[in-house]
Protein backbone atom coordinates (compact mmCIF):
# COMPACT_ATOMS: atom_id res chain seq x y z
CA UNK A 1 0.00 0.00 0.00
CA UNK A 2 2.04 3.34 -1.02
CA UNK A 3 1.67 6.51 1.10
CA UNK A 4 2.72 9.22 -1.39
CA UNK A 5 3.15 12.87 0.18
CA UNK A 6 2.91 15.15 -2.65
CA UNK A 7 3.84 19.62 -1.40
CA UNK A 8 2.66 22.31 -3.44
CA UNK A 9 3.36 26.03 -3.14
CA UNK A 10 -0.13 27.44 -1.35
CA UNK A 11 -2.67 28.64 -4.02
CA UNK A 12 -3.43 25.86 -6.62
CA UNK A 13 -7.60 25.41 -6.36
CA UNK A 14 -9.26 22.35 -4.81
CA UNK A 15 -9.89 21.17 -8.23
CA UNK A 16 -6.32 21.57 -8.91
CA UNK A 17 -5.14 19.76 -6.10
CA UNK A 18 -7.59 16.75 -6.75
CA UNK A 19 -6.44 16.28 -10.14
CA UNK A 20 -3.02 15.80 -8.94
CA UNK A 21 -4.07 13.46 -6.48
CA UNK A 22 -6.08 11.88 -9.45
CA UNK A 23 -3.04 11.65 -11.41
CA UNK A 24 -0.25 10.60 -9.17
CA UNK A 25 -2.76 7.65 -7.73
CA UNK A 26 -3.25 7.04 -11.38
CA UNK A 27 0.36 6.59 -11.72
CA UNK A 28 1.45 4.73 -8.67
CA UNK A 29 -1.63 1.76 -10.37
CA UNK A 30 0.18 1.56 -13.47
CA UNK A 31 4.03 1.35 -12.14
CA UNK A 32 3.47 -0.71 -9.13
CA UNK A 33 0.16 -2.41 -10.11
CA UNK A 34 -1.71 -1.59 -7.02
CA UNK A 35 -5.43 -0.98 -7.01
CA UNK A 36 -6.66 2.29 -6.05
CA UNK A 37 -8.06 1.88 -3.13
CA UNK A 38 -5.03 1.09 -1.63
CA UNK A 39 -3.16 3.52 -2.80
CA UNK A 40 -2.72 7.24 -0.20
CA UNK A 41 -2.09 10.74 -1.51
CA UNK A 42 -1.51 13.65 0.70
CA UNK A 43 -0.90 16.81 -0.18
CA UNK A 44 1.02 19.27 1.79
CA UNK A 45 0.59 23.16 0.66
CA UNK A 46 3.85 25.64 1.82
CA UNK A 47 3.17 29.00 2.22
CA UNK A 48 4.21 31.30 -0.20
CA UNK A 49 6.54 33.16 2.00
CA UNK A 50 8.38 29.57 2.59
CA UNK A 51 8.99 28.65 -0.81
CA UNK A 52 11.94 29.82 -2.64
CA UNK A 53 13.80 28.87 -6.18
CA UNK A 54 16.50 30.22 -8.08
CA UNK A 55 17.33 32.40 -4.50
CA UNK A 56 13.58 34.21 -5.31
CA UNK A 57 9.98 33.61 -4.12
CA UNK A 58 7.66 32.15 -6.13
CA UNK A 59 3.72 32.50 -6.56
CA UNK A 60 1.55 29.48 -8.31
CA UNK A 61 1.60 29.27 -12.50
CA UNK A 62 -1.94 28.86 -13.10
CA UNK A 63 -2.91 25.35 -13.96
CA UNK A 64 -3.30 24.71 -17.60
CA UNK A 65 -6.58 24.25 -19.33
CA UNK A 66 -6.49 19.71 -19.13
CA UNK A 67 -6.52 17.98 -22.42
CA UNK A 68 -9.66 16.95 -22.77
CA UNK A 69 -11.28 20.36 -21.98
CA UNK A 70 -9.42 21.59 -24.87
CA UNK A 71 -10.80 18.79 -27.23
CA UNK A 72 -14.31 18.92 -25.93
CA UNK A 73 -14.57 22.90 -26.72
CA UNK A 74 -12.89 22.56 -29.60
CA UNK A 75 -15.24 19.83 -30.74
CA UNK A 76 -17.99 21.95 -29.34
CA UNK A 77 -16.61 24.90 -31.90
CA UNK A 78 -16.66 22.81 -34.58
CA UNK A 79 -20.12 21.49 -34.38
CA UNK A 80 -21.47 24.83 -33.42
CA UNK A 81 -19.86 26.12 -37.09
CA UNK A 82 -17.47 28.36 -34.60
CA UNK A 83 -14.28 28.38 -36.59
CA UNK A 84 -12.62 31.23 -35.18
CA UNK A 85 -12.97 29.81 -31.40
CA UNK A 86 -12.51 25.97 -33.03
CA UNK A 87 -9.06 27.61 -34.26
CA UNK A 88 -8.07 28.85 -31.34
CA UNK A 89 -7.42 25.10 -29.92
CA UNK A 90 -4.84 24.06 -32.76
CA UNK A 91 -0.95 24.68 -33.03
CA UNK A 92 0.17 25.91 -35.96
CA UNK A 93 1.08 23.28 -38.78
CA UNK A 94 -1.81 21.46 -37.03
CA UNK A 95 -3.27 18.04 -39.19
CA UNK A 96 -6.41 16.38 -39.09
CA UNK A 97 -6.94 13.10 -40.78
CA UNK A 98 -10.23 12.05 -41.36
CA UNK A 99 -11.78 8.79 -43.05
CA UNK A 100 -10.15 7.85 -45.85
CA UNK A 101 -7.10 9.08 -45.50
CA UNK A 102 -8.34 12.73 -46.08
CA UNK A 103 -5.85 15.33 -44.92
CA UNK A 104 -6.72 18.96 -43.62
CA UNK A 105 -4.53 22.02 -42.49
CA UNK A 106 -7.41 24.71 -42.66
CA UNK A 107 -10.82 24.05 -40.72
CA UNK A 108 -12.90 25.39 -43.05
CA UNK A 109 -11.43 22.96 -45.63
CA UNK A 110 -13.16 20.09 -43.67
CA UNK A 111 -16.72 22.23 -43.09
CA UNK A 112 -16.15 22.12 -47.37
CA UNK A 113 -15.46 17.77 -47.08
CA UNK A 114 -18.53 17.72 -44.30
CA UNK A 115 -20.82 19.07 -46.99
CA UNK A 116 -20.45 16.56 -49.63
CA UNK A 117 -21.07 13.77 -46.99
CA UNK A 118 -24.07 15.05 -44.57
CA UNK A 119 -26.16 18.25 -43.80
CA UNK A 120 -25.86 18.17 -39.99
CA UNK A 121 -23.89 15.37 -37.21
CA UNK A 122 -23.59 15.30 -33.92
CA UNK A 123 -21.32 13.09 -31.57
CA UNK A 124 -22.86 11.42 -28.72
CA UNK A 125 -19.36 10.54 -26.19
CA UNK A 126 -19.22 7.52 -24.56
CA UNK A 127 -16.01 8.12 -23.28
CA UNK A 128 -12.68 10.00 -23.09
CA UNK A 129 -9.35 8.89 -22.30
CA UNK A 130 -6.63 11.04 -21.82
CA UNK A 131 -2.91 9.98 -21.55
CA UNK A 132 0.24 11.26 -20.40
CA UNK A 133 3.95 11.61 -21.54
CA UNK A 134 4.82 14.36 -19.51
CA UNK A 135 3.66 17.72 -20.88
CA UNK A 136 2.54 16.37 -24.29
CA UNK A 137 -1.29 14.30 -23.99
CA UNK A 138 -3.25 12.04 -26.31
CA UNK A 139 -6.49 12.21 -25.73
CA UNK A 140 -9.13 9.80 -27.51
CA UNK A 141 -13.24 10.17 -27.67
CA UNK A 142 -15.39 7.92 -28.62
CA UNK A 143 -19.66 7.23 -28.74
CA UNK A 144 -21.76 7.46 -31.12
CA UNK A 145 -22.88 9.63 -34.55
CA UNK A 146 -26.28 10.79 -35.35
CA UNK A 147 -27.91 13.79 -37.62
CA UNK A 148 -29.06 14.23 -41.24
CA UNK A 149 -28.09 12.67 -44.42
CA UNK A 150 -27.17 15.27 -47.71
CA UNK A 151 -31.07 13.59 -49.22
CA UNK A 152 -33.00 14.53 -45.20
CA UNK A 153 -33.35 11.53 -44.11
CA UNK A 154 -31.78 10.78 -40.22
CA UNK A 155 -28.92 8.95 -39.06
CA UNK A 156 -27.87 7.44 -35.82
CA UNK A 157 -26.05 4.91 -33.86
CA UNK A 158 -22.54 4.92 -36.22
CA UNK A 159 -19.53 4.76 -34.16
CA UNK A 160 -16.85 6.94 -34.04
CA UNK A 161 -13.25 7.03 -32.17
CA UNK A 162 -11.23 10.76 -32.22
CA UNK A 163 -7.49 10.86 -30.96
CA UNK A 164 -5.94 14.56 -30.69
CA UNK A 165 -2.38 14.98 -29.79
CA UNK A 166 -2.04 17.91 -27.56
CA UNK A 167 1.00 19.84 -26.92
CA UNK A 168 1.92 22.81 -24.99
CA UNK A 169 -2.21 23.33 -24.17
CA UNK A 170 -3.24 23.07 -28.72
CA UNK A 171 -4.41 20.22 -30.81
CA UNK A 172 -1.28 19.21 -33.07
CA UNK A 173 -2.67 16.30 -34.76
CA UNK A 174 -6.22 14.88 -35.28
CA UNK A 175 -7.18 11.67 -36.22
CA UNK A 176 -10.97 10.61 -36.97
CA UNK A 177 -12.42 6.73 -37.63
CA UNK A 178 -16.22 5.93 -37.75
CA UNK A 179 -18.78 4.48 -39.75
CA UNK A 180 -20.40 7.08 -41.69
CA UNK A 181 -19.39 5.01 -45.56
CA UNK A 182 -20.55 1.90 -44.04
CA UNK A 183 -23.37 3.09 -42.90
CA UNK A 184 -24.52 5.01 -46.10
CA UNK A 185 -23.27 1.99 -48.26
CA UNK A 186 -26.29 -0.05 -46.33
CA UNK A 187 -28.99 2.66 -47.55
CA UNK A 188 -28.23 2.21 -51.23
């Protein structure tokens, strides 16, 4: 059963300090293979005025926006036609790979693609997974795709898996599967 102390410079929310907790349990499971039930987090918080690096003070960075916050607004963006706040979420040189094998730099390049394929979709999530090697984050989604086919007839059910890469707080890479050809194939 690991005890693991964790100290933080005063000032990081409870949310903040939870995650942490979160993610260090998280990684004593996977190294050490204990469940986590078993495994104890405590957080210590030093004052301000008791913390010192580089021979200065220090205050708190803010904690950074989490992975999958930044893929679920920028998914939101997207779906909401939002390109300008969608944009806001990617790195530059940013590449999203879609169904087969269809590459896009430029957001409003896919709205273009989305056109010829449906009038309207919306993702249902099942789940999201996020993973960590240190600062950079992969972060898959996956559920379910329903809305309106390009003739007006609905659509439902078709599954879908997303994986972002996320670096330095932006999408660098996207990569899309699902159903959709499949599933239109079985109309004709």
């Amino acid at each position: 059963m690991p005890l693991i102390e964790c100290t933080l410079i005063e000032g990081y929310n409870s949310d903040t300090r939870r995650l942490v907790s979160e993610r260090i349990t998280d990684a004593a499971c996977s190294a050490i293979g204990a469940s986590p039930e078993f495994v104890i987090v405590t957080v210590k918080e030093v004052a301000q005025e008791n913390y010192m690096r580089g021979r200065s003070q220090k205050i708190p960075a803010p904690a950074p926006i989490q992975p999958d916050e930044i893929v679920k607004q920028f998914l939101s963006s997207m779906h909401n036609r939002k390109l300008d706040d969608a944009q806001k979420w990617l790195a530059d040189g940013a590449e999203m790979v879609f169904p087969g094998g269809k590459r896009f730099t430029a957001l409003v390049e896919i709205v273009a693609w989305a056109k010829t394929r449906y009038q309207s979709v919306l993702k249902t999530f099942e789940r999201v997974e996020t993973s960590f090697n240190s600062k950079d984050a992969t972060v898959y989604c996956h559920g379910t795709l329903q809305g309106v086919w390009l003739d007006g007839t609905n659509f439902d059910g078709i599954r879908f898996i997303d994986r972002f890469s996320i670096r330095d707080c932006k999408i660098t890479h996207q990569q899309v599967w699902n159903d959709l050809a499949e599933a239109r194939e079985l109309r004709r």
